[in-house]
C-alpha atoms as a PDB file:
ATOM      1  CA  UNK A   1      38.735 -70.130  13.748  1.00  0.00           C
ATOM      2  CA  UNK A   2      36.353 -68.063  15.672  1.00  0.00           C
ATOM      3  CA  UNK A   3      34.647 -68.763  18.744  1.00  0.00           C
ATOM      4  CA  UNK A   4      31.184 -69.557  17.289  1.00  0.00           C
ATOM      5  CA  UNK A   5      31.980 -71.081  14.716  1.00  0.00           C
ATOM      6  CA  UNK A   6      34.283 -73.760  17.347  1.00  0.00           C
ATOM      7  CA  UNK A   7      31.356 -73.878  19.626  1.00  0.00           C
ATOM      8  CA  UNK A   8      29.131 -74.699  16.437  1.00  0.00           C
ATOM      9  CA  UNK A   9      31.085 -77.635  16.350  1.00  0.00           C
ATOM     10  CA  UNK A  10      31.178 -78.754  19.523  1.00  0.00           C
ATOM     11  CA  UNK A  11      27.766 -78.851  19.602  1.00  0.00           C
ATOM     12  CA  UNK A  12      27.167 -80.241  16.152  1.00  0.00           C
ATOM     13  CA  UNK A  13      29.490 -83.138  17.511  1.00  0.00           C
ATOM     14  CA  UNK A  14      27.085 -83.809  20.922  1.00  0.00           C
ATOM     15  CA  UNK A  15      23.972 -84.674  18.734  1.00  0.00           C
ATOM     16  CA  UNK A  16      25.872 -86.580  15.959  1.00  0.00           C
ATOM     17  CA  UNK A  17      27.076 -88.789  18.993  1.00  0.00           C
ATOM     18  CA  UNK A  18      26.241 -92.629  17.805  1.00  0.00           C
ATOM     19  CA  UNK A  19      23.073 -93.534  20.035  1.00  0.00           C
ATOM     20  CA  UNK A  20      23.737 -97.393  20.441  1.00  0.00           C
ATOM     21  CA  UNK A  21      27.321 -96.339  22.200  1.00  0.00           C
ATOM     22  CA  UNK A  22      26.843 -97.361  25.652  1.00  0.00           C
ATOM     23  CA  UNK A  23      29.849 -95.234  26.426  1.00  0.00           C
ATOM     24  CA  UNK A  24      28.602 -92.037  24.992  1.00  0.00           C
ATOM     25  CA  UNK A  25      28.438 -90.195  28.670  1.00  0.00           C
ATOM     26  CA  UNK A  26      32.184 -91.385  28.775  1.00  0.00           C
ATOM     27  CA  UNK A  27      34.035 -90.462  24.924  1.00  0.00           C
ATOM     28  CA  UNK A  28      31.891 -86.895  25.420  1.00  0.00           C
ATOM     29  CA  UNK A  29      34.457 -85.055  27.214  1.00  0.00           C
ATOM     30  CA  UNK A  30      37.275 -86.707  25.243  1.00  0.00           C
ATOM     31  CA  UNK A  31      35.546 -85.974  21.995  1.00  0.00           C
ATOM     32  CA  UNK A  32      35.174 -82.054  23.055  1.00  0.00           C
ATOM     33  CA  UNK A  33      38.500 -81.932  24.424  1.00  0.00           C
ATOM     34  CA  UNK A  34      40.019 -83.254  21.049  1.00  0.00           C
ATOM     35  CA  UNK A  35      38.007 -80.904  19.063  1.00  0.00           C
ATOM     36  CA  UNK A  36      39.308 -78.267  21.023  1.00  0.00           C
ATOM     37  CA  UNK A  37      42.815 -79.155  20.860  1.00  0.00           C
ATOM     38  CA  UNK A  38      42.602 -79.615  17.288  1.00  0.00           C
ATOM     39  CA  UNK A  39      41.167 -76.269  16.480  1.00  0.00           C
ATOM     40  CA  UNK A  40      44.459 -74.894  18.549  1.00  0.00           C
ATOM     41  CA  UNK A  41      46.823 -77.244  17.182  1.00  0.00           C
ATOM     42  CA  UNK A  42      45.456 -76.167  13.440  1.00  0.00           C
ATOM     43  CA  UNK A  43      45.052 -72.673  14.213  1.00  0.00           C
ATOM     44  CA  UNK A  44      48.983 -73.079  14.889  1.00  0.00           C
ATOM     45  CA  UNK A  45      49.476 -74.545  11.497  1.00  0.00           C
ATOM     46  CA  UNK A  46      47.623 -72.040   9.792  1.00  0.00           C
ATOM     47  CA  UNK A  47      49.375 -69.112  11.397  1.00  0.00           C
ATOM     48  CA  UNK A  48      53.394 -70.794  10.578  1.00  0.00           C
ATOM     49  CA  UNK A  49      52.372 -71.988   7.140  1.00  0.00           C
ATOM     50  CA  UNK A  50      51.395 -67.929   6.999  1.00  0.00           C
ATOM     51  CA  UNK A  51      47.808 -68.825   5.500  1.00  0.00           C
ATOM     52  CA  UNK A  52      46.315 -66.547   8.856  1.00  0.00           C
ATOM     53  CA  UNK A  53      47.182 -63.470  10.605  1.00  0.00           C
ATOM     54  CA  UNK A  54      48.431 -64.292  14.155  1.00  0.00           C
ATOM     55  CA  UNK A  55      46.696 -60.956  14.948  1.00  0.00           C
ATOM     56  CA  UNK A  56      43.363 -60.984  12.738  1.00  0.00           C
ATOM     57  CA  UNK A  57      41.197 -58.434  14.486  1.00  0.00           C
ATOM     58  CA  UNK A  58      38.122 -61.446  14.545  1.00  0.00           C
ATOM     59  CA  UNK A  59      40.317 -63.283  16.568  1.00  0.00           C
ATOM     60  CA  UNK A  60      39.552 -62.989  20.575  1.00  0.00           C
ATOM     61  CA  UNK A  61      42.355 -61.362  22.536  1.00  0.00           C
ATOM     62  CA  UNK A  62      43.295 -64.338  23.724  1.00  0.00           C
ATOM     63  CA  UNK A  63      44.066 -66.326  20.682  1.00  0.00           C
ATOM     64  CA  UNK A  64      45.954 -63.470  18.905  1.00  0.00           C
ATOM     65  CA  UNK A  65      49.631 -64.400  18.639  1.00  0.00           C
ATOM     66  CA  UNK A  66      52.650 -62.098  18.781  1.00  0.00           C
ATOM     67  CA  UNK A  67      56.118 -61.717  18.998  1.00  0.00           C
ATOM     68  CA  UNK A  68      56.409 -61.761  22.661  1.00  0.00           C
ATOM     69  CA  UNK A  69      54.134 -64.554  22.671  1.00  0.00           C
ATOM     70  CA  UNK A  70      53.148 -67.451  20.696  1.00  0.00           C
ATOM     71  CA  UNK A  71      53.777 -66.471  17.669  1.00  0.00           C
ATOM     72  CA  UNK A  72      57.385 -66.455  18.944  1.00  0.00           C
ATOM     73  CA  UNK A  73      57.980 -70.163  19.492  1.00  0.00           C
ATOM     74  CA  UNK A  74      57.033 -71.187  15.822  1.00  0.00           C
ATOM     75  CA  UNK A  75      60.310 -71.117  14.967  1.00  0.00           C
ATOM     76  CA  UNK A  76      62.103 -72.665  17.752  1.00  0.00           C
ATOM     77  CA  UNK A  77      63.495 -75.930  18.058  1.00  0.00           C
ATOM     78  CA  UNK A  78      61.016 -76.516  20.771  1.00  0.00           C
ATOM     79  CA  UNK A  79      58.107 -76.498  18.469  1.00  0.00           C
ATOM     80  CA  UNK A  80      59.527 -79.393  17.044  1.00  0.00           C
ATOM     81  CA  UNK A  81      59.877 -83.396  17.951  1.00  0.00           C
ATOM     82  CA  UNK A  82      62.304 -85.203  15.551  1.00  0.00           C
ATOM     83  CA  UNK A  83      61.546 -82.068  13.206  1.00  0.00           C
ATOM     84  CA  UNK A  84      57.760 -82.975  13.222  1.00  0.00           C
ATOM     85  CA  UNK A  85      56.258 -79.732  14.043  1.00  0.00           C
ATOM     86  CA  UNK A  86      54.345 -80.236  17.581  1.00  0.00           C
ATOM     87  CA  UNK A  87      50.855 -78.726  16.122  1.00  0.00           C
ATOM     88  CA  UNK A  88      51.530 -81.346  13.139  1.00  0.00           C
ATOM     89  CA  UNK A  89      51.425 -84.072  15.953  1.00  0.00           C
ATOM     90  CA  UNK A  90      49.193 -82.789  17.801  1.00  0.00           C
ATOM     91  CA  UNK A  91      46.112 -82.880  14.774  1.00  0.00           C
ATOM     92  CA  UNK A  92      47.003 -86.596  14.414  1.00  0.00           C
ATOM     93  CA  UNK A  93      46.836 -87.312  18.308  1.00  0.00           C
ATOM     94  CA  UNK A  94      43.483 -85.148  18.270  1.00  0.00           C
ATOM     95  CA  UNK A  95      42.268 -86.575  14.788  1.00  0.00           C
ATOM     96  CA  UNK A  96      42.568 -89.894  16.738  1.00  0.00           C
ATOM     97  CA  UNK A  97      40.823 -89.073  19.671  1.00  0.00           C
ATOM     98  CA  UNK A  98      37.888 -87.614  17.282  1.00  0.00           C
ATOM     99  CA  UNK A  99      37.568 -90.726  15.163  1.00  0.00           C
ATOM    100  CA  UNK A 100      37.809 -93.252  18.072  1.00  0.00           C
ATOM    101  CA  UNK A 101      35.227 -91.348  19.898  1.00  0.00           C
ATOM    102  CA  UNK A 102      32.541 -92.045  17.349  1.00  0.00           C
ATOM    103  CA  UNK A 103      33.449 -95.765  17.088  1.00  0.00           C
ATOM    104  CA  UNK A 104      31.576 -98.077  19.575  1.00  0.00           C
ATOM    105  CA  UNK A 105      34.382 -99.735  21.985  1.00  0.00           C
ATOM    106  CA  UNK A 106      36.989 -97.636  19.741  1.00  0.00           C
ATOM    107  CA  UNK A 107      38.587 -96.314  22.842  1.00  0.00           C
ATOM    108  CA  UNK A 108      37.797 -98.782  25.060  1.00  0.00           C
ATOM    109  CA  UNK A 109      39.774-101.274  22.024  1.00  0.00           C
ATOM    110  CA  UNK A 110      43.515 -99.208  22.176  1.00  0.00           C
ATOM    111  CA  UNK A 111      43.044 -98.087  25.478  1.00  0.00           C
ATOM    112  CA  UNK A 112      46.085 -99.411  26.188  1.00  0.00           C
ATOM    113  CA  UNK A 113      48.038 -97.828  23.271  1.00  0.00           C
ATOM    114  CA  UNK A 114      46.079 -94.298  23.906  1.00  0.00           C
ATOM    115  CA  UNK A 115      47.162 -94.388  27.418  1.00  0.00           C
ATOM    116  CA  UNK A 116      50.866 -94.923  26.139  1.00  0.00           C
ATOM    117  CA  UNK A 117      50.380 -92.191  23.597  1.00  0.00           C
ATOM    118  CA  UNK A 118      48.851 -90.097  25.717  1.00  0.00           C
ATOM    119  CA  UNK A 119      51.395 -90.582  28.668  1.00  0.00           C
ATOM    120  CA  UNK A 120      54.235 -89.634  25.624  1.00  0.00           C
ATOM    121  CA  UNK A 121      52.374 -86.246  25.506  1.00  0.00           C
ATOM    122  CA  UNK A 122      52.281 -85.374  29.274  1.00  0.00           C
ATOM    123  CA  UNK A 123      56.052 -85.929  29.382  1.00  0.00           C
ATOM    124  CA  UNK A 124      56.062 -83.858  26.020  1.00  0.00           C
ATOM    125  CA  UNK A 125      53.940 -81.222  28.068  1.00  0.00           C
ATOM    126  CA  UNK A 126      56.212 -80.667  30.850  1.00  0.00           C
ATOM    127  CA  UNK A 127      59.401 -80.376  29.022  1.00  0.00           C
ATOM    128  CA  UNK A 128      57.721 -78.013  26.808  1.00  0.00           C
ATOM    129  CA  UNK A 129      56.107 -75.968  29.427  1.00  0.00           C
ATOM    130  CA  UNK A 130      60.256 -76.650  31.420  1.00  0.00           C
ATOM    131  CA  UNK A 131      60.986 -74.341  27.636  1.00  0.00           C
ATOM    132  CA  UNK A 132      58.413 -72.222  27.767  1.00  0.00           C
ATOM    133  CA  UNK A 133      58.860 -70.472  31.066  1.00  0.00           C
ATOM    134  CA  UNK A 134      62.669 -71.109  31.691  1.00  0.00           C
ATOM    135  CA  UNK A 135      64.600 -71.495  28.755  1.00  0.00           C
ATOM    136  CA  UNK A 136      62.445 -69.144  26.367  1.00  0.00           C
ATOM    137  CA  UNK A 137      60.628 -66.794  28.799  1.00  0.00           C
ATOM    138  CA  UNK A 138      57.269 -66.952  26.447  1.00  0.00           C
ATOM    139  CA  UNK A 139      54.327 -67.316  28.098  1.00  0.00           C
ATOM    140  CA  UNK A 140      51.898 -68.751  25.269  1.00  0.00           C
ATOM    141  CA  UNK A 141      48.025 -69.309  26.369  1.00  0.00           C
ATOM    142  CA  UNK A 142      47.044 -71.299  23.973  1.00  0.00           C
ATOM    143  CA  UNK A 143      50.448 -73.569  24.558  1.00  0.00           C
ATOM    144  CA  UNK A 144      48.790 -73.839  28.162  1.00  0.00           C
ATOM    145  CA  UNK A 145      45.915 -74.366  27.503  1.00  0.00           C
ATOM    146  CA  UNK A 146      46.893 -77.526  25.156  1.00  0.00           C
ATOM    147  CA  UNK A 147      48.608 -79.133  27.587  1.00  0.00           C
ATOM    148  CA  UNK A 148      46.206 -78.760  30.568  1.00  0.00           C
ATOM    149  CA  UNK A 149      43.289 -80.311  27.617  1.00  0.00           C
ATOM    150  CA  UNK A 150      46.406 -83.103  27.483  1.00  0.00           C
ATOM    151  CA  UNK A 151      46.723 -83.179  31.488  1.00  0.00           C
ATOM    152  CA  UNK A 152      42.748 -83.896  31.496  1.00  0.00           C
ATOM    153  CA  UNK A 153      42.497 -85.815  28.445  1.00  0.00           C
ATOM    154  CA  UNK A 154      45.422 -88.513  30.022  1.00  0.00           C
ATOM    155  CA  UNK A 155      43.364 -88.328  33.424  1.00  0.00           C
ATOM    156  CA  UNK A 156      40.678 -89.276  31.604  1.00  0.00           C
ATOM    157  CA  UNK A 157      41.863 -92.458  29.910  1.00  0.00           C
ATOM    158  CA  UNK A 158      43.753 -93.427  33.001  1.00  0.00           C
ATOM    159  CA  UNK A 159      40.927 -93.263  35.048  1.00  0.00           C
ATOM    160  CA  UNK A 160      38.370 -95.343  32.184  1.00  0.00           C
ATOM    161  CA  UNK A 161      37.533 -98.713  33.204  1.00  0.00           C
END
């Protein structure tokens, strides 16, 4: 997805915020985190399922996958938990996030569960990152730059009230 068109939607998303939540100032950064995430997590999907180029020429540098890259750990057993793809998982975690953001007290409601869930994809995070840089010598962006939106998105809970 291009860059305008994701920051179209993040800012779509800021003024279709529900007014009465008292919380808004609070699910905002979770909200654009998630949308973020999601955008990687289904630009991943797109790519393996071979409906997008890895290296479209619209795409920024940065998002353009290769074989000495990103587009290199598709494949791998390490894109997988319990042969769930990771980008498959990671559009439900984010598709939760979304929703619950929108939903006055929605977070606040399974905080407790989203902190669990959330905890579940730190540990996720560093084993993956552990594969990343040791065990397959790929150093994927966009795989960092999920899991530090994870890092800040499981601060974030476990810092709320």
């Amino acid at each position: 997805m291009e860059i305008a068109t994701g920051c179209t939607l993040v800012l779509l998303s800021l003024f279709c915020l529900p007014a009465n939540n008292p919380k808004t100032a609070m699910d905002l950064p979770l909200l654009v985190l998630s949308l973020i995430g999601f955008q990687i997590a289904l630009y991943f999907a797109l790519v393996h399922r071979k409906l997008l180029r890895p290296d479209a020429a619209w795409l920024p540098a940065v998002c353009r996958m290769d074989e000495r890259s990103c587009g290199s750990i598709l494949a791998t057993p390490e894109a997988r938990v319990l042969r769930v793809p990771n980008y498959s998982l990671g559009m439900v975690y984010y598709t939760i996030l979304i929703i619950l953001s929108f939903v006055p007290a929605g977070i606040d409601e399974f905080l407790l569960e989203l902190r669990l869930i959330s905890g579940f994809t730190m540990f996720l995070a560093v084993m993956l990152s552990y594969s990343l840089i040791w065990k397959l010598r790929v150093l994927c962006i966009l795989c960092f730059v999920s899991h530090s939106i994870n890092l800040i998105i499981f601060l974030l809970l476990m810092v709320r009230p």
